[in-house]
N, C-alpha and C. Protein backbone atom coordinates (compact mmCIF):
# COMPACT_ATOMS: atom_id res chain seq x y z
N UNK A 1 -4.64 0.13 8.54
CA UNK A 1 -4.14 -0.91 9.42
C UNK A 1 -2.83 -1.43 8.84
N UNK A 2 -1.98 -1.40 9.62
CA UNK A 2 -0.48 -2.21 9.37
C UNK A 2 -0.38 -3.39 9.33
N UNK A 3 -0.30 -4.55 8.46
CA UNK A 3 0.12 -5.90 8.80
C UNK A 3 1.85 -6.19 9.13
N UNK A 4 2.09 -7.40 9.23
CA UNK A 4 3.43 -7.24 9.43
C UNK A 4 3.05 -9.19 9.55
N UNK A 5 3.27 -9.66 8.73
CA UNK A 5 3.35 -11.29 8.08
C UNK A 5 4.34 -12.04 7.45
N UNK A 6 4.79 -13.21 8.30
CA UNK A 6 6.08 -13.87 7.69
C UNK A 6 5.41 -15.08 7.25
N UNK A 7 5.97 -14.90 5.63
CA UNK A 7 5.95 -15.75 4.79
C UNK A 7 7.04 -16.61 4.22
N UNK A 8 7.09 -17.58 5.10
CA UNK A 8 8.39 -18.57 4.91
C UNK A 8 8.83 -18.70 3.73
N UNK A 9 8.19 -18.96 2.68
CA UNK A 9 8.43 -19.57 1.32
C UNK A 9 8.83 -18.51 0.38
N UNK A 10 9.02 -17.43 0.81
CA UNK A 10 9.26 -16.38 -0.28
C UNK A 10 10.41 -16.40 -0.05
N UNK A 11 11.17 -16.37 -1.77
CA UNK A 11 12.41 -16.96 -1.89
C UNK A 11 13.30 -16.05 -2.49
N UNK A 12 12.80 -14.82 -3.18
CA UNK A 12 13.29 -13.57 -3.76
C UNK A 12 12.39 -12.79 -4.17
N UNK A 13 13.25 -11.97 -5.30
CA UNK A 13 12.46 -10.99 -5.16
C UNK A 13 10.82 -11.03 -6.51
N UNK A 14 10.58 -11.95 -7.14
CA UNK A 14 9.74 -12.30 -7.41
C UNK A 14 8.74 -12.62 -7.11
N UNK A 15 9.07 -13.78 -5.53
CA UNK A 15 7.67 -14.10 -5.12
C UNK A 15 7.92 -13.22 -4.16
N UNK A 16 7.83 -11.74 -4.02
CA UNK A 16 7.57 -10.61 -3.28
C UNK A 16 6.93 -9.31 -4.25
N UNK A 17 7.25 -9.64 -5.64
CA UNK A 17 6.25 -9.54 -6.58
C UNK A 17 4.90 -9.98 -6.68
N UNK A 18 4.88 -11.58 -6.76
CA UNK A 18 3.65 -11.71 -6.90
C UNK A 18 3.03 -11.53 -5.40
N UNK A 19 3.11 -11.54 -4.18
CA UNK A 19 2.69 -11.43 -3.22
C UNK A 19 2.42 -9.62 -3.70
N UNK A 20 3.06 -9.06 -3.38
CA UNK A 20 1.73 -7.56 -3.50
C UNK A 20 1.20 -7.90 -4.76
N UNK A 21 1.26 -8.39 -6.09
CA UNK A 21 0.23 -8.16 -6.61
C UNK A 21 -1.25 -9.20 -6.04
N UNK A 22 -0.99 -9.87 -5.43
CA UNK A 22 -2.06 -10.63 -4.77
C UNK A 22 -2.57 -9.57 -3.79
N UNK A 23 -2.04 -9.09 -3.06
CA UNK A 23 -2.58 -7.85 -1.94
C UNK A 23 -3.23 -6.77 -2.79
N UNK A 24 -2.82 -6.76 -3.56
CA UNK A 24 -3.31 -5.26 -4.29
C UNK A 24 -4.44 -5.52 -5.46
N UNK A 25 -4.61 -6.94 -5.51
CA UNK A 25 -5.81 -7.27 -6.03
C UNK A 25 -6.80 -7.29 -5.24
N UNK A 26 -6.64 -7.38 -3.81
CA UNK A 26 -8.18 -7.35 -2.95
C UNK A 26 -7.92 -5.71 -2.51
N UNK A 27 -7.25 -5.14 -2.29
CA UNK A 27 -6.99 -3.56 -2.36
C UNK A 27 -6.54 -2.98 -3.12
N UNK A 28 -6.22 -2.37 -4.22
CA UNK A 28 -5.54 -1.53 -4.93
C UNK A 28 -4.78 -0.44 -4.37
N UNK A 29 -5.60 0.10 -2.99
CA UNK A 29 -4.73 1.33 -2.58
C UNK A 29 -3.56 0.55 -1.34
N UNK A 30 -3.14 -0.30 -0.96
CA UNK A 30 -2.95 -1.17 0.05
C UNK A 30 -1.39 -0.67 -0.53
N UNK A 31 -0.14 -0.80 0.61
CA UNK A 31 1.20 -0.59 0.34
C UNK A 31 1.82 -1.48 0.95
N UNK A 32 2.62 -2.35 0.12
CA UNK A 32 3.23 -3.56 0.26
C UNK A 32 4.73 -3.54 0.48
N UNK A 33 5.50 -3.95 0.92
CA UNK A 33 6.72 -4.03 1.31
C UNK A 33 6.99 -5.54 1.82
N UNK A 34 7.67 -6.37 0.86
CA UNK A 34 8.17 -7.53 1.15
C UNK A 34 9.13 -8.02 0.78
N UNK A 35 10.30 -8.28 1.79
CA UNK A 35 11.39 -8.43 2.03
C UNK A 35 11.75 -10.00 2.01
N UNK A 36 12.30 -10.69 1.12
CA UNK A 36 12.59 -12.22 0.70
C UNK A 36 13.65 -12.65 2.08
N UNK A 37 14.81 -11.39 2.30
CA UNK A 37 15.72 -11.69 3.18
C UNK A 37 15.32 -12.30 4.58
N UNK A 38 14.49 -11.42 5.00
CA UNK A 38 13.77 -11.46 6.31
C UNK A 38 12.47 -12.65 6.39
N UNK A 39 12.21 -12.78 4.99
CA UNK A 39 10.61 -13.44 4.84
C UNK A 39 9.37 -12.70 5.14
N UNK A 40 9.94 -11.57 5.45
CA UNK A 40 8.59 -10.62 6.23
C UNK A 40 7.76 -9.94 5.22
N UNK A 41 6.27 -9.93 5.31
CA UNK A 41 6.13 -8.43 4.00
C UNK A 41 5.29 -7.92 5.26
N UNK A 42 5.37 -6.46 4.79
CA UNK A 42 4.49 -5.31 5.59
C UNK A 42 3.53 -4.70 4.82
N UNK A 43 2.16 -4.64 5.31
CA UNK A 43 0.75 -4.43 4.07
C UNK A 43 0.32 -3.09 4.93
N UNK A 44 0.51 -1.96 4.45
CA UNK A 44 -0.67 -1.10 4.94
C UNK A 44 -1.62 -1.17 4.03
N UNK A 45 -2.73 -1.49 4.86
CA UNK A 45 -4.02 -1.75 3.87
C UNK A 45 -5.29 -1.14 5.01
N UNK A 46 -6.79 -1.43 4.14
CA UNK A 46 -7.88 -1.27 4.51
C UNK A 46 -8.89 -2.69 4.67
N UNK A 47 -8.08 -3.08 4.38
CA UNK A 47 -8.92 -4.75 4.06
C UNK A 47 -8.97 -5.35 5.42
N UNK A 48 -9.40 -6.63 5.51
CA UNK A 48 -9.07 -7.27 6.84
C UNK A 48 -7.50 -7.90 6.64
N UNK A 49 -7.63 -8.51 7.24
CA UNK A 49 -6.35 -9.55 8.34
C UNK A 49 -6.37 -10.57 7.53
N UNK A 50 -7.77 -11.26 7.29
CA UNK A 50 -7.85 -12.63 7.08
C UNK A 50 -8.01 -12.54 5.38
N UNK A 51 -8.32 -11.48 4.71
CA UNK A 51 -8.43 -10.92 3.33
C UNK A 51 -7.14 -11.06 3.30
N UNK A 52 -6.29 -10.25 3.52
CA UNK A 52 -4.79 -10.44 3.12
C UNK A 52 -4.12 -11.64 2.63
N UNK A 53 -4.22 -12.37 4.52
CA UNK A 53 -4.17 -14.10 4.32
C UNK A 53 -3.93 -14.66 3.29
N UNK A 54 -5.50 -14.58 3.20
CA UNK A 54 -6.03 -15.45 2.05
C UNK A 54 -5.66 -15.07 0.71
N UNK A 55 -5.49 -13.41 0.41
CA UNK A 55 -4.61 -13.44 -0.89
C UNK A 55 -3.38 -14.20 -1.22
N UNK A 56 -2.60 -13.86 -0.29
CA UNK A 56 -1.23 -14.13 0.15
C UNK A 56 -1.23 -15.95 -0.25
N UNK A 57 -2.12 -16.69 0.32
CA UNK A 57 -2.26 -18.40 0.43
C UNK A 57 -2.79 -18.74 -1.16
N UNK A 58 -3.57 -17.87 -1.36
CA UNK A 58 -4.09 -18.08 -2.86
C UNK A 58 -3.39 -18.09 -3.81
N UNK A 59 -2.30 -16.91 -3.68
CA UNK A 59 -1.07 -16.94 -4.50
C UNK A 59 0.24 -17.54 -4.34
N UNK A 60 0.04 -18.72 -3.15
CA UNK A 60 0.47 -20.02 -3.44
C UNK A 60 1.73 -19.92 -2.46
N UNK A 61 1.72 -18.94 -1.23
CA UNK A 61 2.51 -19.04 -0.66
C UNK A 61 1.32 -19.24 0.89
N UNK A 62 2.92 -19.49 2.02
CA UNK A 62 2.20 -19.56 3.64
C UNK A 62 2.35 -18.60 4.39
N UNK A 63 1.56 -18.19 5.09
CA UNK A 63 1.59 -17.04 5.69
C UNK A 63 1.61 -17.83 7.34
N UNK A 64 2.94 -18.01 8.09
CA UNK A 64 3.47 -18.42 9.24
C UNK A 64 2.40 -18.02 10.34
């Protein structure tokens, strides 16, 4: 499944760091692509929707 989630608060390329490593802690095989410019990250993953989310919020950012 493709996500495609804008995360306002990501500000470079760090917190697009820690955002996949938050994704890739509830998936390991999951492929992350997140872009600070745009605010967007793109998750191909296996997980849910709301798993992602919630990584994503846990690691202290908003998912729009």
């Amino acid at each position: 499944m493709t996500l495609e989630l804008k995360v306002p608060n990501m500000a470079c390329s760090a917190c697009g760091e820690s955002i996949t490593k938050a994704v890739k802690a509830v998936d390991p095989a999951a492929t992350v692509e997140a872009d600070p410019k745009t605010k967007l990250v793109n998750v191909e993953t296996q997980a849910s929707e709301t798993t992602v989310k919630q990584a994503i919020t846990d690691a202290g950012y908003t998912v729009a």
